[in-house]
Protein backbone atom coordinates (compact mmCIF):
# COMPACT_ATOMS: atom_id res chain seq x y z
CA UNK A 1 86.37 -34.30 9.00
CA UNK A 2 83.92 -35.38 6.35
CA UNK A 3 80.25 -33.31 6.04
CA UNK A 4 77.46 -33.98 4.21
CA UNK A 5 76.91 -30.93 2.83
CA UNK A 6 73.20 -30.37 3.40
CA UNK A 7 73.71 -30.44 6.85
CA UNK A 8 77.17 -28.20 7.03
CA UNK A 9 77.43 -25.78 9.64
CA UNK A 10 81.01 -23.75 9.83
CA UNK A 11 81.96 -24.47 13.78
CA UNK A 12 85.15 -23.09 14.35
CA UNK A 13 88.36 -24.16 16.43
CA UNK A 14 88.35 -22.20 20.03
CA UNK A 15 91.55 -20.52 19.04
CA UNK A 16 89.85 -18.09 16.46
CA UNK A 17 87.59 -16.53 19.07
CA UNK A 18 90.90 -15.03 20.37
CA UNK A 19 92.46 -13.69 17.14
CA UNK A 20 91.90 -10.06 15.91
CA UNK A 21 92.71 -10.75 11.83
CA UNK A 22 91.22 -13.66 9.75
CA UNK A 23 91.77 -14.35 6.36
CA UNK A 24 89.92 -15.96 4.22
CA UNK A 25 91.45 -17.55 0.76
CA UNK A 26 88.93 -18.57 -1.72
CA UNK A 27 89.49 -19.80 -5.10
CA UNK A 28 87.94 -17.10 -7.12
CA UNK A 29 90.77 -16.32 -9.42
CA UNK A 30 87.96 -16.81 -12.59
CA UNK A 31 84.88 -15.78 -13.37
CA UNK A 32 82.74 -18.88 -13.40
CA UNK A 33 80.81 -19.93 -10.86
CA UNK A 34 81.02 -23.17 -8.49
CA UNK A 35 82.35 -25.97 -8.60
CA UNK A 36 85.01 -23.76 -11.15
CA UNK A 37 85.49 -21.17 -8.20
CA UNK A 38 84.80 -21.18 -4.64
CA UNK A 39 80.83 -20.86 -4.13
CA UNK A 40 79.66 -17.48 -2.15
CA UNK A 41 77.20 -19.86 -0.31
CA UNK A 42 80.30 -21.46 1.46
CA UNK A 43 82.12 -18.45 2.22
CA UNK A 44 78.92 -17.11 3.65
CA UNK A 45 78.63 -20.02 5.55
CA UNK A 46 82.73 -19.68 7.29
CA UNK A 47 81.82 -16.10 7.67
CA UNK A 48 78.77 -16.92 9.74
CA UNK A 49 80.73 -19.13 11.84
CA UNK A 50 83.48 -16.85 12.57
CA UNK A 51 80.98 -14.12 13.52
CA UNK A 52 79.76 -16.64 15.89
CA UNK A 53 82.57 -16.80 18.29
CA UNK A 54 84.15 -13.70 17.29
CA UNK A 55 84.62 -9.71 16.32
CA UNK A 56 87.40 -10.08 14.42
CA UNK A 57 88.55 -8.20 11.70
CA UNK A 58 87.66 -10.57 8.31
CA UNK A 59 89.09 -10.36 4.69
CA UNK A 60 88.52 -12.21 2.05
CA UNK A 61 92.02 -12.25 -1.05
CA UNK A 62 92.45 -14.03 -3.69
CA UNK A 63 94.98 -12.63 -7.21
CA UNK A 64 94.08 -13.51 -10.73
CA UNK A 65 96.57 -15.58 -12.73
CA UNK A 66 97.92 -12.58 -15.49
CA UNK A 67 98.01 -9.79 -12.74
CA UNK A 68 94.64 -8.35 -13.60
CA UNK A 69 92.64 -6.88 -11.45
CA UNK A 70 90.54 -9.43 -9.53
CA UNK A 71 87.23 -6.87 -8.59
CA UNK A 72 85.54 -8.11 -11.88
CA UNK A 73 85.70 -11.52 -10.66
CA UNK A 74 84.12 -10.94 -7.41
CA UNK A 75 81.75 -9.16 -9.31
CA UNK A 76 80.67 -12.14 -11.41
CA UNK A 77 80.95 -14.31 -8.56
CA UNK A 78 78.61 -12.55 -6.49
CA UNK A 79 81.09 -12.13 -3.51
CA UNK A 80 79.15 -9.44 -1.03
CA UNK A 81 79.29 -10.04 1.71
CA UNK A 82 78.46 -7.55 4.97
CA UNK A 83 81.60 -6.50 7.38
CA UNK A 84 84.51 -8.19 5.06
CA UNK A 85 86.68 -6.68 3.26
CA UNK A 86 87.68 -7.72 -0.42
CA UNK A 87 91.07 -7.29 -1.22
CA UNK A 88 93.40 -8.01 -4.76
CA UNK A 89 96.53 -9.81 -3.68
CA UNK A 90 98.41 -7.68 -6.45
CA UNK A 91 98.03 -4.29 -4.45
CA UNK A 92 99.88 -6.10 -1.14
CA UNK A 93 103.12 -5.34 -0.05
CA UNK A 94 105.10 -9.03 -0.55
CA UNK A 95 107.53 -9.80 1.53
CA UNK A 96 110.17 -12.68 1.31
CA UNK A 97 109.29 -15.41 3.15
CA UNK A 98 111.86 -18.20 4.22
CA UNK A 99 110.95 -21.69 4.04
CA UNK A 100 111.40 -23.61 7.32
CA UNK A 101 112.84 -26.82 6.40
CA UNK A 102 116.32 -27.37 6.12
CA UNK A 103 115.99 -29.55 3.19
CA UNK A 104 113.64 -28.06 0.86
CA UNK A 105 112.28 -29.67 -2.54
CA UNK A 106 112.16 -26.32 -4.56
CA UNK A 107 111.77 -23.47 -3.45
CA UNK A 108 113.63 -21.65 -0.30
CA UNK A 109 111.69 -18.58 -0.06
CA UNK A 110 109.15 -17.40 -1.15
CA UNK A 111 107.36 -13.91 -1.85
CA UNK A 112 104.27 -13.70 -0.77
CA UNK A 113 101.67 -10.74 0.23
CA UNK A 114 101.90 -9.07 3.58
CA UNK A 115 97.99 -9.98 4.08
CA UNK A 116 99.16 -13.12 5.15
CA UNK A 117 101.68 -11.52 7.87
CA UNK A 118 98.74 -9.34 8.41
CA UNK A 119 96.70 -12.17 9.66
CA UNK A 120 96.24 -14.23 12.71
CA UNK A 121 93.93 -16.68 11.19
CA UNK A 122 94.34 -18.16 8.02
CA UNK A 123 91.21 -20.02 5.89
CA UNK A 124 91.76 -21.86 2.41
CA UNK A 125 88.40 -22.56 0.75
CA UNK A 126 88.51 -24.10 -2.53
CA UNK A 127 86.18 -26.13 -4.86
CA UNK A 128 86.45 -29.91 -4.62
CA UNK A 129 88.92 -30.21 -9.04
CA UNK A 130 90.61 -32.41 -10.26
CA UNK A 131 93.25 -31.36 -12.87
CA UNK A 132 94.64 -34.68 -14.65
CA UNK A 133 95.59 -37.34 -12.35
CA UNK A 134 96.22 -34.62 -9.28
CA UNK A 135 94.11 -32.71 -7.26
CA UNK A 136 94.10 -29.10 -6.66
CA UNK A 137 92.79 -28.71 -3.14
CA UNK A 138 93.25 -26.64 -0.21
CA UNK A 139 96.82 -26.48 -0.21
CA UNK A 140 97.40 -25.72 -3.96
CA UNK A 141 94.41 -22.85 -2.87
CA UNK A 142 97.11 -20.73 -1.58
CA UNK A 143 99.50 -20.70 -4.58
CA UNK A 144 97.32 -17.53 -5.95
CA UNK A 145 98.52 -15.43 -2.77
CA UNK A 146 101.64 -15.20 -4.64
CA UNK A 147 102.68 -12.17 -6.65
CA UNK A 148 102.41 -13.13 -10.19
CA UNK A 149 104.46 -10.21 -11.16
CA UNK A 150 107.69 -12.16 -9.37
CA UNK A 151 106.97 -15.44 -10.89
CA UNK A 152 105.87 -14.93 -14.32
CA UNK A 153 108.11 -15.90 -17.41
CA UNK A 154 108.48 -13.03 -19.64
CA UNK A 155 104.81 -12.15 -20.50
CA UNK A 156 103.01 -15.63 -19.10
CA UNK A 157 101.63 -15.28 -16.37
CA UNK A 158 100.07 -18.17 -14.10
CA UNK A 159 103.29 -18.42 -11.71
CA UNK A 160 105.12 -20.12 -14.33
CA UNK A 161 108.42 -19.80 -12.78
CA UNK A 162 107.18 -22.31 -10.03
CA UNK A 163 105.69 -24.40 -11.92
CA UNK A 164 109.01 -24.99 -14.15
CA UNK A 165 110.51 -26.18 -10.73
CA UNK A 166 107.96 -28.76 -10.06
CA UNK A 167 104.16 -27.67 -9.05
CA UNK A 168 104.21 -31.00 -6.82
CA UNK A 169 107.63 -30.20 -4.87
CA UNK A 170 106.75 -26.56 -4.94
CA UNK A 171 103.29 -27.25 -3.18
CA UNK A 172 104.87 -28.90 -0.53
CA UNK A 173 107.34 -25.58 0.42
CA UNK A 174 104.40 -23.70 0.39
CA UNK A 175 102.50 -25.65 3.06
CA UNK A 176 105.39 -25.64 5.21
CA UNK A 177 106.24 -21.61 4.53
CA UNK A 178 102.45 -20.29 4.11
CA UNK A 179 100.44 -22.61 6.90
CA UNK A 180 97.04 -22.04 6.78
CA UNK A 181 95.18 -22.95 10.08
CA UNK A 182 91.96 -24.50 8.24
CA UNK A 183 91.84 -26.15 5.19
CA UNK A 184 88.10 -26.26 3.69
CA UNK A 185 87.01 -28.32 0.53
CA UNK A 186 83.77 -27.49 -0.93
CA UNK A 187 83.04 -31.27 -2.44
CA UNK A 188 79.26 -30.70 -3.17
CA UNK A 189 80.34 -31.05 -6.34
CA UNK A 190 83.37 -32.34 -7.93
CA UNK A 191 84.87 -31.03 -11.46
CA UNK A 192 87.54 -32.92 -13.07
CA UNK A 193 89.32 -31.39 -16.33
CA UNK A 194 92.49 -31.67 -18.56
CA UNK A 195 93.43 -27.94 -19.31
CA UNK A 196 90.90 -25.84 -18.58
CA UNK A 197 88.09 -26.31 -15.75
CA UNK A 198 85.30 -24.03 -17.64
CA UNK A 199 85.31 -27.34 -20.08
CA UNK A 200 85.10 -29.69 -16.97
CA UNK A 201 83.20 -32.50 -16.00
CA UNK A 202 81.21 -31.98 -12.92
CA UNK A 203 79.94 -34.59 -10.71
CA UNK A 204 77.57 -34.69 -7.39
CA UNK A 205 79.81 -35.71 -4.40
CA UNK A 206 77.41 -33.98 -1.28
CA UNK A 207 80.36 -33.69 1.07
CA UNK A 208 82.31 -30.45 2.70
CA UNK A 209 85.39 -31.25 4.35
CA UNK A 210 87.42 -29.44 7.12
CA UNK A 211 90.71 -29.68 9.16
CA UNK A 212 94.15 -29.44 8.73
CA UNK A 213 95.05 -28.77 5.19
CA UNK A 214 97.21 -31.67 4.76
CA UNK A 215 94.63 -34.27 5.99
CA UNK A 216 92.01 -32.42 4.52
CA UNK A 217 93.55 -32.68 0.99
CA UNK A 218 94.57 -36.55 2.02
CA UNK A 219 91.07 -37.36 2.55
CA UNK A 220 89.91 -35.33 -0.71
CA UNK A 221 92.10 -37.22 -2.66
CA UNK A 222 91.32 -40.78 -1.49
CA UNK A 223 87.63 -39.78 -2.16
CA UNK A 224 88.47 -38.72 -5.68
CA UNK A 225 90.81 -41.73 -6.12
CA UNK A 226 93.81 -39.74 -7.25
CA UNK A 227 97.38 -39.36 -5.76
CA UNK A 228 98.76 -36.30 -5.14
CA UNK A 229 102.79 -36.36 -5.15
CA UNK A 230 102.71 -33.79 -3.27
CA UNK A 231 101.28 -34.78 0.16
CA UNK A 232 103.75 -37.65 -0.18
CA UNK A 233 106.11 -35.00 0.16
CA UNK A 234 104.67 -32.96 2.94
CA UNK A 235 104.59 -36.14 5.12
CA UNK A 236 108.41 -36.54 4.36
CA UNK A 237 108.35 -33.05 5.15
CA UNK A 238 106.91 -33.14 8.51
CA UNK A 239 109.12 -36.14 9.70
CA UNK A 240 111.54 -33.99 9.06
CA UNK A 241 110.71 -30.69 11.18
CA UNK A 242 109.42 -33.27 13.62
CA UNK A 243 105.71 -32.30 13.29
C-alpha cells in the first residue's frame, strides 16, 4: 500500500503481536543522512507500531560495505532509540543458508548472519534510490545482512563476489532464501545517482509504502518509472515454487 507520508502511521500485520524476536533492517550502511540512509524518524515510527501490539524483543542490524565497524554510522545517523538493540552484522554467527528453488539464477546458498535465524519477524526499511536505470529498494535492503568477509574479492569489499554473478539474478535468490515479512520504502524523498548516492539528486515524492517486499518494490519502481530485472525474475520465481 501507498501512504502519504504526512499522515503515516506504522499499523502492523496481526501476526507480529504473537512473535517474540523482530528485526528490523535499515539501510544505514553510510554515514549520511536521509534519503542516502534510512531516516531515524521512520524507524521510530515501525518501532512505535510494533510496541503497539507487542513486547517483543526488537533489534535493529545493518553491516557496512568494507567490514568496518558499523557503531560510527549509527552514531552519525542518530539511531537511539529506547528498548532496541543495535547490532553490527559482522559480529553474527553466519550460517549457510540454502536457497529454496530448484532452479536458481545465481546463487544456491547463501551465508548469511544468524540474526536472521534469530528472528521471528523480519522488517526491511530502506530509502526510496535509484542507482542507474534500477532501483535499490526493499529487497536489495537485505543484501548488507551478508558477511562481507565471505564475499569480498581479495581486498574489495562491497559483496563483490555477488555482484560478479549478476546483482539482478542474485537479488532474486535472496528474496526467495532471506524472506522478509514487511517490506517498507521510505519515498518522502527520492535520490537518484550514477556511482555514488552522497552526489545524488534528491527529489520530493511524499509517499511511504508497505507490504510484501516484492509488491512493495513493484509499486516503487512503477512510481520511479524504472524496471527492475530483478522482480521480473522473482515473479518467474514464484510460479515456480507455486507461490
Amino acid at each position: 500500500m501507498i501512504f502519504e507520508a504526512s499522515d503515516f502511521v506504522f499499523t502492523p500485520p496481526a501476526r507480529l503481536s504473537w512473535v517474540r524476536r523482530v528485526l528490523i533492517k535499515p539501510c544505514a550502511h553510510f554515514s549520511s543522512p536521509y534519503p542516502v540512509t534510512t531516516s531515524p524518524e521512520i524507524l521510530n515510527t515501525v518501532i512505535e507500531g510494533i510496541r503497539k501490539v507487542s513486547d517483543a524483543d526488537i533489534f535493529i542490524a545493518d553491516g557496512m560495505p568494507e567490514g568496518e565497524s558499523i557503531y560510527p554510522a549509527y552514531q552519525d545517523l542518530k539511531y537511539n532509540f529506547h528498548n532496541v538493540l543495535m547490532l553490527d552484522v559482522r559480529d553474527s554467527i553466519f550460517l549457510e543458508m540454502e536457497n529454496p528453488l530448484s532452479e536458481f539464477f545465481a546463487v544456491p546458498t547463501f551465508w548469511a548472519s544468524n540474526l536472521v535465524l534469530r528472528s521471528d519477524f523480519l522488517i526491511s526499511v530502506a530509502p526510496f534510490k535509484i542507482c542507474g536505470n534500477s532501483g535499490y529498494f526493499s529487497v536489495a535492503n537485505l543484501l548488507s545482512l551478508l558477511p562481507v568477509s565471505k564475499y569480498r574479492r581479495g581486498e574489495h569489499g562491497n559483496w563483490s563476489a555477488l555482484r560478479e554473478l549478476g546483482i539482478e539474478k542474485v537479488l532474486a535468490d535472496l528474496y526467495f532464501t532471506m524472506p522478509s515479512d514487511i517490506g517498507i520504502i521510505e519515498a518522502r524523498q527520492k535520490i537518484s545517482y550514477t556511482d555514488n548516492p552522497m552526489e545524488g539528486k534528491v527529489e520530493e515524492c511524499g509517499k511511504i509504502l508497505v507490504g510484501d517486499p516484492y509488491e512493495v518494490d513493484r509499486e516503487a519502481s512503477q512510481l520511479a518509472g524504472v524496471r527492475c530485472a530483478y522482480l521480473d525474475l522473482i515473479k518467474e520465481g514464484r510460479s515456480q515454487s507455486g507461490n
